[in-house]
C-alpha atoms as a PDB file:
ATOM      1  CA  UNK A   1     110.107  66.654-202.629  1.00  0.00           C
ATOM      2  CA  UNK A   2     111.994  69.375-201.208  1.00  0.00           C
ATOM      3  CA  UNK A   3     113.078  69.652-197.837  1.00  0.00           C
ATOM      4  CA  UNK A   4     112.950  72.309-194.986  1.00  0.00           C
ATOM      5  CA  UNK A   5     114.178  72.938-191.766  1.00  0.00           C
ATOM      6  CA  UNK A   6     113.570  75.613-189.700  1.00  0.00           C
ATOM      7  CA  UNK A   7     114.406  76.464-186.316  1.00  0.00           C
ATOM      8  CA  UNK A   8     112.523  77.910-182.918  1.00  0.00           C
ATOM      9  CA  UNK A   9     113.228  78.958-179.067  1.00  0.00           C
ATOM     10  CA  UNK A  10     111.197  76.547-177.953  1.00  0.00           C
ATOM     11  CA  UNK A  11     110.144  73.180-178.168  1.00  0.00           C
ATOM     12  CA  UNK A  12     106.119  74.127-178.072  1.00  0.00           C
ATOM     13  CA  UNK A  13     106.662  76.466-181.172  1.00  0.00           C
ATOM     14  CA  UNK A  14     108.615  73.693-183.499  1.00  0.00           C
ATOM     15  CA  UNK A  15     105.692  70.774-182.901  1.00  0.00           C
ATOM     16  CA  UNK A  16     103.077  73.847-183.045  1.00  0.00           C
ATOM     17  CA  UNK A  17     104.770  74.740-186.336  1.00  0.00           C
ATOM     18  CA  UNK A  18     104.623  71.309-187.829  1.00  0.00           C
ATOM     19  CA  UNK A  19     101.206  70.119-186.569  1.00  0.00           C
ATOM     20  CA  UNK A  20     100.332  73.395-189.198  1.00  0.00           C
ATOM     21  CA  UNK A  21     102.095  71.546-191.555  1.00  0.00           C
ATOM     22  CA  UNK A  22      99.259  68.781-191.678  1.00  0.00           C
ATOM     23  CA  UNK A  23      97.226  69.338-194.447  1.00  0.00           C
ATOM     24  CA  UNK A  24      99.846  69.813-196.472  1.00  0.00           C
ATOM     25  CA  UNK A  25     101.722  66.878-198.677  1.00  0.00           C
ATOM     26  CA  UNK A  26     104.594  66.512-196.095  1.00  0.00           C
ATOM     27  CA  UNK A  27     106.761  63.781-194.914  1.00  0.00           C
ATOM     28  CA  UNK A  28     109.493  62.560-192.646  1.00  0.00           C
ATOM     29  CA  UNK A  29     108.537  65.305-189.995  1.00  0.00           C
ATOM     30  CA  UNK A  30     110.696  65.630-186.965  1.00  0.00           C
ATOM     31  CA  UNK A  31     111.186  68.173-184.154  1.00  0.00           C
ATOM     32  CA  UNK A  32     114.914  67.881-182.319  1.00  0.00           C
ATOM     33  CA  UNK A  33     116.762  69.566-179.736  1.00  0.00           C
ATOM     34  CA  UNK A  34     119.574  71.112-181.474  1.00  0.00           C
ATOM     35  CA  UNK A  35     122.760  70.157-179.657  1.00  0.00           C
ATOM     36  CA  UNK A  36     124.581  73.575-177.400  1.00  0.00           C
ATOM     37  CA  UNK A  37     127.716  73.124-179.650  1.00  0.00           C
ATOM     38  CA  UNK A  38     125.641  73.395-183.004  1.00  0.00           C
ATOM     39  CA  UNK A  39     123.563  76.146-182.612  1.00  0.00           C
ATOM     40  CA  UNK A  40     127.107  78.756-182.317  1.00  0.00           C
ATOM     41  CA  UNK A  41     127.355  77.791-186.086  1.00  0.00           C
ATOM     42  CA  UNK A  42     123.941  78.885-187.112  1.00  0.00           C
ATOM     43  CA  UNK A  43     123.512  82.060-189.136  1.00  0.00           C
ATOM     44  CA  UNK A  44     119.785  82.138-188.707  1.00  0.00           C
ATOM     45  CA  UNK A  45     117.253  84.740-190.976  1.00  0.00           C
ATOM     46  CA  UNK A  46     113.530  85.056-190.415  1.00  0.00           C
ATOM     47  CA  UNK A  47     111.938  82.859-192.301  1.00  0.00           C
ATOM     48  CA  UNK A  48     109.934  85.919-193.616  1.00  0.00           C
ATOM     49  CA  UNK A  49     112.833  86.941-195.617  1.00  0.00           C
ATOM     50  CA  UNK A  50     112.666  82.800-197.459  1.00  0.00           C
ATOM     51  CA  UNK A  51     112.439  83.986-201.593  1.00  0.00           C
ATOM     52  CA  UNK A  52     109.630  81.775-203.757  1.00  0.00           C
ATOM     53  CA  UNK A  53     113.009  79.914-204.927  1.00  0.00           C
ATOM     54  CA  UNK A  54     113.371  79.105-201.333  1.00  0.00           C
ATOM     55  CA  UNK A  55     116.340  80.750-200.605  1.00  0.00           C
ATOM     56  CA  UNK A  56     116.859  83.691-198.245  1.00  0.00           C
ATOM     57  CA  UNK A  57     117.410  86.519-199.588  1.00  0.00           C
ATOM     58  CA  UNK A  58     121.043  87.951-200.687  1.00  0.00           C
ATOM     59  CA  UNK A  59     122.669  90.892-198.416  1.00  0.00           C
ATOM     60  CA  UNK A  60     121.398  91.725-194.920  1.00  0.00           C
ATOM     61  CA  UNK A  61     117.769  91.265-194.269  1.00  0.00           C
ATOM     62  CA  UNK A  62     115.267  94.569-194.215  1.00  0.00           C
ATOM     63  CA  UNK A  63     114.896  94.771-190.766  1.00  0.00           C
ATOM     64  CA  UNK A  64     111.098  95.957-189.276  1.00  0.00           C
ATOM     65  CA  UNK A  65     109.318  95.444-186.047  1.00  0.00           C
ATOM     66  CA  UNK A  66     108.682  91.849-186.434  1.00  0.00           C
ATOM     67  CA  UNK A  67     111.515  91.358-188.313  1.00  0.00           C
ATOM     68  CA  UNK A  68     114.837  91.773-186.482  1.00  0.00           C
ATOM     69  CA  UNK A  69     117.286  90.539-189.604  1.00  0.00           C
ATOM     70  CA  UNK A  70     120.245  88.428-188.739  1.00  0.00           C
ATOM     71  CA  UNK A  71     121.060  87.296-185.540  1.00  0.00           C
ATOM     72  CA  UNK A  72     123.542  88.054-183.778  1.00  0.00           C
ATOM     73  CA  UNK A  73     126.038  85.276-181.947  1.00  0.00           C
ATOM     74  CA  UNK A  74     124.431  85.720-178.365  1.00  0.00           C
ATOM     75  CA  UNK A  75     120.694  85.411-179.874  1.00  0.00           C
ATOM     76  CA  UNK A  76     120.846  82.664-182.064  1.00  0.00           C
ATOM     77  CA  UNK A  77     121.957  80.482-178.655  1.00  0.00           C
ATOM     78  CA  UNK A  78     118.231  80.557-177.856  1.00  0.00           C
ATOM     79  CA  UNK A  79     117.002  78.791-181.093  1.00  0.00           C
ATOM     80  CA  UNK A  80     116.894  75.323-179.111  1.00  0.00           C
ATOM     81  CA  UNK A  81     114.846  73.121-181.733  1.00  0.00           C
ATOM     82  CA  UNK A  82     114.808  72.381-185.465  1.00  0.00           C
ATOM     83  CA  UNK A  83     111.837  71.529-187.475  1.00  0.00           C
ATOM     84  CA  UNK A  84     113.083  69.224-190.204  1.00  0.00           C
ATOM     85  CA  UNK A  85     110.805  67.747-192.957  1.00  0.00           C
ATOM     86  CA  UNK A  86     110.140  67.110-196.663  1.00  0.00           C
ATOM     87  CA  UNK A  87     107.225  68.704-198.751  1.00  0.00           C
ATOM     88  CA  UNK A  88     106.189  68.139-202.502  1.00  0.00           C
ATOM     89  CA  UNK A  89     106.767  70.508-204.937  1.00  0.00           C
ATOM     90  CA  UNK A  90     102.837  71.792-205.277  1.00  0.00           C
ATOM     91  CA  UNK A  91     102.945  72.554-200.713  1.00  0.00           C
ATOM     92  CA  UNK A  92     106.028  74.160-201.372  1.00  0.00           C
ATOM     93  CA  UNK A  93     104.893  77.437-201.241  1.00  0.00           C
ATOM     94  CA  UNK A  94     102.435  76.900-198.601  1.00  0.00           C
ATOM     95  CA  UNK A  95     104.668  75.112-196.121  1.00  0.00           C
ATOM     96  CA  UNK A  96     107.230  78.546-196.410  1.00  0.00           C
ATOM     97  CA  UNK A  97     103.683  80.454-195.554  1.00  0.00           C
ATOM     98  CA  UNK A  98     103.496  78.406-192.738  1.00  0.00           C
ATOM     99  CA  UNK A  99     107.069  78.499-191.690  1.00  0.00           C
ATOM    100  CA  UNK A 100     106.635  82.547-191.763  1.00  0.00           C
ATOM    101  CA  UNK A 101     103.157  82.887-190.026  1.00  0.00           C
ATOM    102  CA  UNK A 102     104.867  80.608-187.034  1.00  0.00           C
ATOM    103  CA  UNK A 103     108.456  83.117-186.667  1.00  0.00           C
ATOM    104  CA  UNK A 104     110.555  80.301-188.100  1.00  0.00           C
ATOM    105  CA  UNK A 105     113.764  80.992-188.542  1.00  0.00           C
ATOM    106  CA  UNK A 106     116.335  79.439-191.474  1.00  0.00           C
ATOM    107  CA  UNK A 107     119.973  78.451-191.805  1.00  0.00           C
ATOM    108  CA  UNK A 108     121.448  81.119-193.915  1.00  0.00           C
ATOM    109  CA  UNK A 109     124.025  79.728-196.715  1.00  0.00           C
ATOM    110  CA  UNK A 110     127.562  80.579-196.496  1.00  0.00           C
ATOM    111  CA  UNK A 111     127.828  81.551-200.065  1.00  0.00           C
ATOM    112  CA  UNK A 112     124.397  84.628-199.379  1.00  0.00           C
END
C-alpha cells in the first residue's frame, strides 16, 4: 500500500474526490480540515504535474490554463482540507488519475 494525500479549497471537493476513490482498492480514507497555522507551510503542485513514480515533478511546474504551477504564499491559504488515504500498488495509478481529474493538489518535497 502506498499512501496519498492531497489537498482542496473546499470541503465538498475532498469527500467528492474520495467517494471517486471507491472502486478502487483503498483504505483508511479520511477528509480533515487542515489547521490555519499548517497550511502557510504547504508548497502545494497540481496534482496533474504527480510523475508515474508518484512524485511531482523536479523544477517549476509547466504552467497552462488549468494548470497554474506552484502556489504562491497567499493562494495556498485557501486549500482548507486534506484527502488522506492508502491505495494498493495495482490502484496506484488510477487513484493519481483520480486525484488529477478532481484539481487535487500535492505537498511538494523540500528536496524537488
Amino acid at each position: 500500500m502506498k499512501k496519498l494525500q492531497a489537498y482542496y479549497r473546499t470541503q465538498n471537493d475532498a469527500e467528492s474526490a474520495s467517494i471517486s476513490l471507491k472502486q478502487l482498492e483503498v483504505s483508511n480514507v479520511m477528509v480533515d480540515e487542515i489547521p490555519e497555522a499548517s497550511r502557510k507551510e504547504l508548497v502545494l503542485v497540481p496534482a496533474a504535474n504527480i510523475g508515474s513514480s508518484g512524485t511531482a515533478g523536479t523544477g517549476v511546474p509547466p504552467v497552462t490554463a488549468g494548470n497554474k504551477g506552484l502556489l504562491n504564499k497567499n493562494d495556498k491559504s485557501s486549500f482548507e482540507y486534506i484527502l488522506e488515504f492508502d491505495v494498493s500498488e495495482s490502484d496506484y495509478e488510477q487513484a493519481v488519475a483520480k486525484l488529477k481529474e478532481t484539481d487535487a493538489h500535492i505537498d511538494r518535497p523540500e528536496n524537488e
